[in-house]
Protein backbone atom coordinates (compact mmCIF):
# COMPACT_ATOMS: atom_id res chain seq x y z
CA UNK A 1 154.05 112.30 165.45
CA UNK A 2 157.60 112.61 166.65
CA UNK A 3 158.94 111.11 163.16
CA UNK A 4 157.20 113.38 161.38
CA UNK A 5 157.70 116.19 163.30
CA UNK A 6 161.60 115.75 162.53
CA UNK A 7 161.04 114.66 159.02
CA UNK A 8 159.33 118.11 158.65
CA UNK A 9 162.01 119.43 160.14
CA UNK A 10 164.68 118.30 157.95
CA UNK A 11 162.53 119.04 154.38
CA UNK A 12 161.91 122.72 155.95
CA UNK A 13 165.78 123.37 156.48
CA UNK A 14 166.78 121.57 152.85
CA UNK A 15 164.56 124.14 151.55
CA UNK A 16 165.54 127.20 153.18
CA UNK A 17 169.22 126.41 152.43
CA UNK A 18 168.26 125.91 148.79
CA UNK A 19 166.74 129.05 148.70
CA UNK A 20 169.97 130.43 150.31
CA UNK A 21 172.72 128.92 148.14
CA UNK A 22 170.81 128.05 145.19
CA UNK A 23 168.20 131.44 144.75
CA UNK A 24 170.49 133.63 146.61
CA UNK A 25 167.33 134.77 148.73
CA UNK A 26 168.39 137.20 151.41
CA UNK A 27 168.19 135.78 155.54
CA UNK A 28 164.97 138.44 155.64
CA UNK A 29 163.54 136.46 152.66
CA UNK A 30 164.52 133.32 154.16
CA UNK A 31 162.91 134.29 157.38
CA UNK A 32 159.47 134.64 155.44
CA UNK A 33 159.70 131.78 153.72
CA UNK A 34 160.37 129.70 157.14
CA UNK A 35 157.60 131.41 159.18
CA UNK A 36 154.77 130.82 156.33
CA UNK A 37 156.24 127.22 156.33
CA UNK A 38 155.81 127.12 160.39
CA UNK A 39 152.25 128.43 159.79
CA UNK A 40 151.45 125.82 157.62
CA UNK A 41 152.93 122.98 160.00
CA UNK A 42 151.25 124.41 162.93
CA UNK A 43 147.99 124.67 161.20
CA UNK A 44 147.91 120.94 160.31
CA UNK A 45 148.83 120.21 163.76
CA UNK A 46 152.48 118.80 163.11
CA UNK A 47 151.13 116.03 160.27
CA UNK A 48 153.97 114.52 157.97
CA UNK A 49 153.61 117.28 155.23
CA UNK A 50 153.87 114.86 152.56
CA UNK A 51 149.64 114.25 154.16
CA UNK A 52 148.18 117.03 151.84
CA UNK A 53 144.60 117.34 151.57
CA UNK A 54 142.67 119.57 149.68
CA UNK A 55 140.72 120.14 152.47
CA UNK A 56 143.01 121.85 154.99
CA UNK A 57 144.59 124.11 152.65
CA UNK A 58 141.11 125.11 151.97
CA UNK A 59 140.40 125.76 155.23
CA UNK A 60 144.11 127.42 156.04
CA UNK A 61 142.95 130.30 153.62
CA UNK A 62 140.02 130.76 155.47
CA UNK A 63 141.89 130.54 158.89
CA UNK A 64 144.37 133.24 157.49
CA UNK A 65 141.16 135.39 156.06
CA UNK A 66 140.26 135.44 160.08
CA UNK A 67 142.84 136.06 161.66
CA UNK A 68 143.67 139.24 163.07
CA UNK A 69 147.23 140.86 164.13
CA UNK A 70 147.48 143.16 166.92
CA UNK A 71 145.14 145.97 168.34
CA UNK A 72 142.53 143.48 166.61
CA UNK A 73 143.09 144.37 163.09
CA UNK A 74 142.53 141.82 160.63
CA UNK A 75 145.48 140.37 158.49
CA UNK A 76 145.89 142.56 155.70
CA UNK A 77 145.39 141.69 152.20
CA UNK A 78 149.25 141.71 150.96
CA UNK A 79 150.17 139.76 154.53
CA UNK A 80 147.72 136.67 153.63
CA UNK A 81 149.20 137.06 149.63
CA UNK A 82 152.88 137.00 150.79
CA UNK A 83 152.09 133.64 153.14
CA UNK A 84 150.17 132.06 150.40
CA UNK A 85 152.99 132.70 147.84
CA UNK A 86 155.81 131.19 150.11
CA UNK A 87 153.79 128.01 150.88
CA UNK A 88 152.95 128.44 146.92
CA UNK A 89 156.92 128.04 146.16
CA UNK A 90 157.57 125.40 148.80
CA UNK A 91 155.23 122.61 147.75
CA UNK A 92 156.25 123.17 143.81
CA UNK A 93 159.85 122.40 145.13
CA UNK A 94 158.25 119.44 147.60
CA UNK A 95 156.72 118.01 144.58
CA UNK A 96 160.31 117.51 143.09
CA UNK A 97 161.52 115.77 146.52
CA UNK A 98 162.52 112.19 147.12
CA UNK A 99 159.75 111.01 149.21
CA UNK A 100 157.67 113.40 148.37
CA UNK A 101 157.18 112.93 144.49
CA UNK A 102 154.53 110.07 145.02
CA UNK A 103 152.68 112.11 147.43
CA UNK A 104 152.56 115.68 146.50
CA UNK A 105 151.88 117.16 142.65
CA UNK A 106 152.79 120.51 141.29
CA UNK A 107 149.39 120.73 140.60
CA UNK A 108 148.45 121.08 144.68
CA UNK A 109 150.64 124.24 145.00
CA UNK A 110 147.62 125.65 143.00
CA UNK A 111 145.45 125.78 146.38
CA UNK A 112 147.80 128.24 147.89
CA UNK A 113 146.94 131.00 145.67
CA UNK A 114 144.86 133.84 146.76
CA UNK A 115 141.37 134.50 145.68
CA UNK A 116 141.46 137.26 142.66
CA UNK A 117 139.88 140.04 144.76
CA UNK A 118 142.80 139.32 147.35
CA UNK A 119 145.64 139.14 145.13
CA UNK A 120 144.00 142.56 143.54
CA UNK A 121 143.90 144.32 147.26
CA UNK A 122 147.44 142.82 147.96
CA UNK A 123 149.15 144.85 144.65
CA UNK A 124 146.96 147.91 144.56
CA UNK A 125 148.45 151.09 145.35
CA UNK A 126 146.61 152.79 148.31
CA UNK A 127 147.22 155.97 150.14
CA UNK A 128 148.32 155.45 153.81
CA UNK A 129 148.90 158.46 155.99
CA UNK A 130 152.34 159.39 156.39
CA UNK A 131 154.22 162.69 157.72
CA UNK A 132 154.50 165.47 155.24
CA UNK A 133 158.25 167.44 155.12
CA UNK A 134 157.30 170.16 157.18
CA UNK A 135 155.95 167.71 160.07
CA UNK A 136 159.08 165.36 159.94
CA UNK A 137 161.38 168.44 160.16
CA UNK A 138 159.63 169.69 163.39
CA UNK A 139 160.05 166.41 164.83
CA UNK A 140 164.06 166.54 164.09
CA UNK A 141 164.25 170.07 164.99
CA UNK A 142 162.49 169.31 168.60
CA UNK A 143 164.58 166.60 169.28
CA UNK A 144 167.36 167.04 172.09
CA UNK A 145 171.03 167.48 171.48
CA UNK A 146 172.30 168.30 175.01
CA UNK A 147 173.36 163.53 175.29
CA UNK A 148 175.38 161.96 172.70
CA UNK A 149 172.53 159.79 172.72
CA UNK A 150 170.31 162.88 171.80
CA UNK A 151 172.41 163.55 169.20
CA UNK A 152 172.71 160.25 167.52
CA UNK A 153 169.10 160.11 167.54
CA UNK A 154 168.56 163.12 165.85
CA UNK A 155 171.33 162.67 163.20
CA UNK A 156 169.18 158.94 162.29
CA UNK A 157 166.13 161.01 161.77
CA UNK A 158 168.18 163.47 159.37
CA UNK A 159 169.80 160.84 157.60
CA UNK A 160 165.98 159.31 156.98
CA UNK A 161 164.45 162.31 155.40
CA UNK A 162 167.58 162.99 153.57
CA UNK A 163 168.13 159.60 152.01
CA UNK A 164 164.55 158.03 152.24
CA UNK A 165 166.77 155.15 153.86
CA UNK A 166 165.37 151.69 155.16
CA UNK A 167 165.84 151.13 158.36
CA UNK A 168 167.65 148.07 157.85
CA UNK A 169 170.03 150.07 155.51
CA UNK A 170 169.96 153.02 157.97
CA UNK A 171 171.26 150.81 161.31
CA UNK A 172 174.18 148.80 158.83
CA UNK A 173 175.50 152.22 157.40
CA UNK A 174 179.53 152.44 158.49
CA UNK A 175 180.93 156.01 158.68
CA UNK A 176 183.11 155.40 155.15
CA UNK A 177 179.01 155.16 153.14
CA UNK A 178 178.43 158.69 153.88
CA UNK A 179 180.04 161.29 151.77
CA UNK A 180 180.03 164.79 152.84
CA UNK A 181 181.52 166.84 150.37
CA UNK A 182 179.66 165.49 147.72
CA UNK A 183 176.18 165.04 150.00
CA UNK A 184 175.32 161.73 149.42
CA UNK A 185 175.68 158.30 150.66
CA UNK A 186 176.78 155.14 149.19
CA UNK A 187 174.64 151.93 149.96
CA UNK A 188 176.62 149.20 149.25
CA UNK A 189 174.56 146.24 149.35
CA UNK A 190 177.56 143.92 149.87
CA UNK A 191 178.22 145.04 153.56
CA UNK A 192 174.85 147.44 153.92
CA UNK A 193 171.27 145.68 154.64
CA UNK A 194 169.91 147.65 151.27
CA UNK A 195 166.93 145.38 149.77
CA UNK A 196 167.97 142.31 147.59
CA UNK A 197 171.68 143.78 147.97
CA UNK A 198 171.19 146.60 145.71
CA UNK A 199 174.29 149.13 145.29
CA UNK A 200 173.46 152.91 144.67
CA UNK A 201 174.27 156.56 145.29
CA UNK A 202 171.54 158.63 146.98
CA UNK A 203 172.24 162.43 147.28
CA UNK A 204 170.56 164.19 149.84
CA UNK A 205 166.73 165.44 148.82
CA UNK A 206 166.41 168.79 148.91
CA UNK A 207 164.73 168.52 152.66
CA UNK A 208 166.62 171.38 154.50
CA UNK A 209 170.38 173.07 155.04
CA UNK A 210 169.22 172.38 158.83
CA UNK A 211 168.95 168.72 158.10
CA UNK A 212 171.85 167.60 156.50
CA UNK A 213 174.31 170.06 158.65
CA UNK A 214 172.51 168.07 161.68
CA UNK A 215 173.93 164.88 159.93
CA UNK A 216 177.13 166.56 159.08
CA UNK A 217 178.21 167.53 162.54
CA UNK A 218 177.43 164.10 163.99
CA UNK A 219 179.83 162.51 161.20
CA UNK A 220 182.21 165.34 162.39
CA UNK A 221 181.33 164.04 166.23
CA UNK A 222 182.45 160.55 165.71
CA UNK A 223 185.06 161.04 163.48
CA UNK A 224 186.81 164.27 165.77
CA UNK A 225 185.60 163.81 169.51
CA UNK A 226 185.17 159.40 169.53
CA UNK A 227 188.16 158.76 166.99
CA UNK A 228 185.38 156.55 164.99
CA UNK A 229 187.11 154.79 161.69
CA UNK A 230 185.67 154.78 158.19
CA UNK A 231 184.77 151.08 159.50
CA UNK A 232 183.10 151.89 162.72
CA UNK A 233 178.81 152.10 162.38
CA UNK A 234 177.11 155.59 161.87
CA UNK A 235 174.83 155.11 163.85
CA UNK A 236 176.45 152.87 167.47
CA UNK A 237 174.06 151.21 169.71
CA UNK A 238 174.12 151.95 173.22
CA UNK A 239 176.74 150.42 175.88
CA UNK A 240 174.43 149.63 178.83
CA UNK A 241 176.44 148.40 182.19
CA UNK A 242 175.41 147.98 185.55
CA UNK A 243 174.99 151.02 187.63
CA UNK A 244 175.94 151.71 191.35
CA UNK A 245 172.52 150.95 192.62
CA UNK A 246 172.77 147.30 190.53
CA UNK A 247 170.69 148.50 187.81
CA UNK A 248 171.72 148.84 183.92
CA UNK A 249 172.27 152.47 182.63
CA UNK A 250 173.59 154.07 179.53
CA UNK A 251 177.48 154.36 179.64
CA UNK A 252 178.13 155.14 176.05
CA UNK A 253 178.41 154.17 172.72
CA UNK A 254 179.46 150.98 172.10
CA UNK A 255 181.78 150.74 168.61
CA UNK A 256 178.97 148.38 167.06
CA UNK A 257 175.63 148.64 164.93
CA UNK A 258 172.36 148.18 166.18
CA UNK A 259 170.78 144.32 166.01
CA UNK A 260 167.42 144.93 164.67
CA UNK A 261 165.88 147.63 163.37
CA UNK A 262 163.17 148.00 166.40
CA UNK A 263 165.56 150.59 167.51
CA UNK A 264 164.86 152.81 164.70
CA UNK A 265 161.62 152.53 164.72
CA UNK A 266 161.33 153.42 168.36
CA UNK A 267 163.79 156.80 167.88
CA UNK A 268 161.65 157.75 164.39
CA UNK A 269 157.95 157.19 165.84
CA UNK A 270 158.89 158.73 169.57
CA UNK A 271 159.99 162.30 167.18
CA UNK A 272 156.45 162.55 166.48
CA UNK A 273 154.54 161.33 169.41
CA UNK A 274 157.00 164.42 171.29
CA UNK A 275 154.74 166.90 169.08
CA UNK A 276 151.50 164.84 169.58
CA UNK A 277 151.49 163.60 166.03
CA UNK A 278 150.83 160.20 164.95
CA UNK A 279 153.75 157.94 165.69
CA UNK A 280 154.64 157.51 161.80
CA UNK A 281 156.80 154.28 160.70
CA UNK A 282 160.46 154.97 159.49
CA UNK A 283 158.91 153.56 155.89
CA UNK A 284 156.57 155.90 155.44
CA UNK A 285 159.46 158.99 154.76
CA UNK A 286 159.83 157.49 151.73
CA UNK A 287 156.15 158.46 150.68
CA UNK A 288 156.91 161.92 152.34
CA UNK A 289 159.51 161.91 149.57
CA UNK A 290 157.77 160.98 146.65
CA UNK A 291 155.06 163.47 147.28
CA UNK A 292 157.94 166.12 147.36
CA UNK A 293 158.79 165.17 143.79
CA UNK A 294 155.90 166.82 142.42
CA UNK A 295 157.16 170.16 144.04
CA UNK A 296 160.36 169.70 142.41
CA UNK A 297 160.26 167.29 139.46
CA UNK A 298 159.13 168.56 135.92
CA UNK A 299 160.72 166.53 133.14
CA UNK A 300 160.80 162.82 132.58
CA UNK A 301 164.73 162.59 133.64
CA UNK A 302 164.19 164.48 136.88
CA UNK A 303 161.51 161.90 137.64
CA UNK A 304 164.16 159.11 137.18
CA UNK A 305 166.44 160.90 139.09
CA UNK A 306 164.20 161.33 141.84
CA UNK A 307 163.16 157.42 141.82
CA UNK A 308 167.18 156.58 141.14
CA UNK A 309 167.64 158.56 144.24
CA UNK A 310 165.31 156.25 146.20
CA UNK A 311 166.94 152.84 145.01
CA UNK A 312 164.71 152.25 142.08
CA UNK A 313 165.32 150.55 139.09
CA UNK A 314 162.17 151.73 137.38
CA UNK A 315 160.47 154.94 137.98
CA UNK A 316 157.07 153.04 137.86
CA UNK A 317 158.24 151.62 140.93
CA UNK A 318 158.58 154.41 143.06
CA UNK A 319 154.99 155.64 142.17
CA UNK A 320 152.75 152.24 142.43
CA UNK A 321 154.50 151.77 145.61
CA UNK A 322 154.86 154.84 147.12
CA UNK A 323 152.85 157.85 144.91
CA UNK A 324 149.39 156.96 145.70
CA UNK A 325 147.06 160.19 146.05
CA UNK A 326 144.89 160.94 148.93
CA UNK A 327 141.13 161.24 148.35
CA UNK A 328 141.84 164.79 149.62
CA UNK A 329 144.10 165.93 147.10
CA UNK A 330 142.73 163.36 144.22
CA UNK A 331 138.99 165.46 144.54
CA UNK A 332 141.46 169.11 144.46
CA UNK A 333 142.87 168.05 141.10
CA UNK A 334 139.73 166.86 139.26
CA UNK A 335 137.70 169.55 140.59
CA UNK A 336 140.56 171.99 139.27
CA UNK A 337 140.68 170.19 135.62
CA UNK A 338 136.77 171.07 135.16
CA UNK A 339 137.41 174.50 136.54
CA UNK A 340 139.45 174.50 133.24
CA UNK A 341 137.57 172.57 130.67
């Protein structure tokens, strides 16, 4: 078991560096990749993977069908698809493997793919509840200003409803991306987190004066009262030291990003729980968004600049993934179309 276990080991980081210098993959897709691997290896109880049977990855699909995440909700649809289709893409590469040629076909990859009605719940569009602009402007506008810690805080949550931002993105953002006079930011994916490195221009959405000048005087904060460079992070993590009574305490900002993006979500989902609204993900402004281009959009090229404004390549994109209807509003439209007919 112990030769195994390292020989699994070693096959498990050639691949992931593969997938780093030879695809290119980002570390977050690399991450995936490694923890649907670890599933795998843990399910078969540590066995030399080049011991593939039918049988267990049978039975891993069911296991995965089963399991449930927290709060006892079952594994989603598009969760069990994405862990299928990295274990998919690892044993097609195993099968090409020293060692592992005799053992392992291309042909067994097959028994990592999802079950047609899965794969069809994994891609479909469905409506999720998310914050509409009126509720995520209350929940900037209640916020505190009276810390710089308030005020940082705030200035994330305008800086989400203005650019529709990832988190990720959002928390790697250095004070030379953001562009006041022409109101816009530039995500450069060569030093910004933007997804598969992408490098665009969003301009602020037409959300609010009150947002962006929000955003405006806490570039004007950083750059006037803390001397902050066109290098330093938008948005600094906190500088926690050791009190007078021994315990840790806020004593600033501290001239680096934050680490991971649990920070955001915390500032983003505590705005609305302050109202007594649902705590809504950072992700979910950028359905908030894409409903507001109905209000605003009319003609094909103000679609595309809506969805160009959100980091799409395609419009299609930015309405399979983020313009799905509510039953709500779905029954007011057909109702209204036979009012007409």
């Amino acid at each position: 078991m112990a030769r195994s276990g390292s020989d699994n080991i070693r096959i498990k980081r050639r691949y992931l560096l593969w997938l780093g210098e030879a695809k290119g993959l980002s570390e977050a897709s690399i991450d995936k990749a490694a923890a649907a691997i670890d599933r795998w290896i843990a399910f078969i109880g540590g066995a030399d993977l080049r011991r593939f049977h039918t049988e267990k990855a049978v039975a891993f699909k069911c296991a995965l069908e089963r399991e449930r995440t927290g709060a006892s909700a079952v594994l989603s649809s598009a969760s069990r698809e994405a862990i299928l289709r990295e274990l998919r893409a690892f044993f097609l590469w195993l099968a090409d493997q020293p060692g592992f040629r005799a053992r392992i076909r291309h042909a067994d990859a097959a028994w990592f793919t999802p079950d047609r009605r899965d794969a069809r719940a994994a891609h479909r569009g469905q409506w999720r509840p998310h914050p509409s602009p009126e509720q995520i402007r209350a929940a900037i506008l209640n916020m505190g200003e009276a810390t710089i810690f308030d005020r940082r805080d705030r200035a994330l949550m305008a800086l989400l409803l203005l650019t529709g931002s990832r988190e990720t993105a959002a928390m790697t953002l250095r004070l030379r991306h953001v562009d006041l006079a022409n109101h816009c930011v530039q995500f450069d994916g060569r030093d910004v987190r933007t997804k598969f490195g992408k490098r665009f221009t969003t301009f602020f959405f037409p959300v609010g004066a009150e947002i962006s000048a929000i955003l405006a005087e806490w570039v004007r904060e950083l750059r006037g009262d803390l001397l902050f460079g066109p290098d330093d992070p938008l948005f600094p993590r906190t500088e926690v030291r050791r009190g007078t009574n021994g315990g840790f305490e806020p004593a600033g900002l501290s001239p680096e990003p934050w680490r991971a993006p649990g920070s955001v979500t915390r500032i983003f989902k505590g705005a609305f729980l302050a109202l007594g609204l649902p705590p809504f993900a950072p992700h979910s402004v950028r359905k908030t968004l894409t409903d507001l281009a109905s209000a605003h959009c009319r003609t094909p090229e103000e679609f595309k600049a809506w969805s160009q404004n959100l980091g799409h390549d395609d419009v299609l994109t930015t309405f399979h993934s983020y313009g799905t209807l509510s039953p709500g509003r779905q029954r007011e439209l057909i109702r209204a179309f036979s009012a007409e007919a």
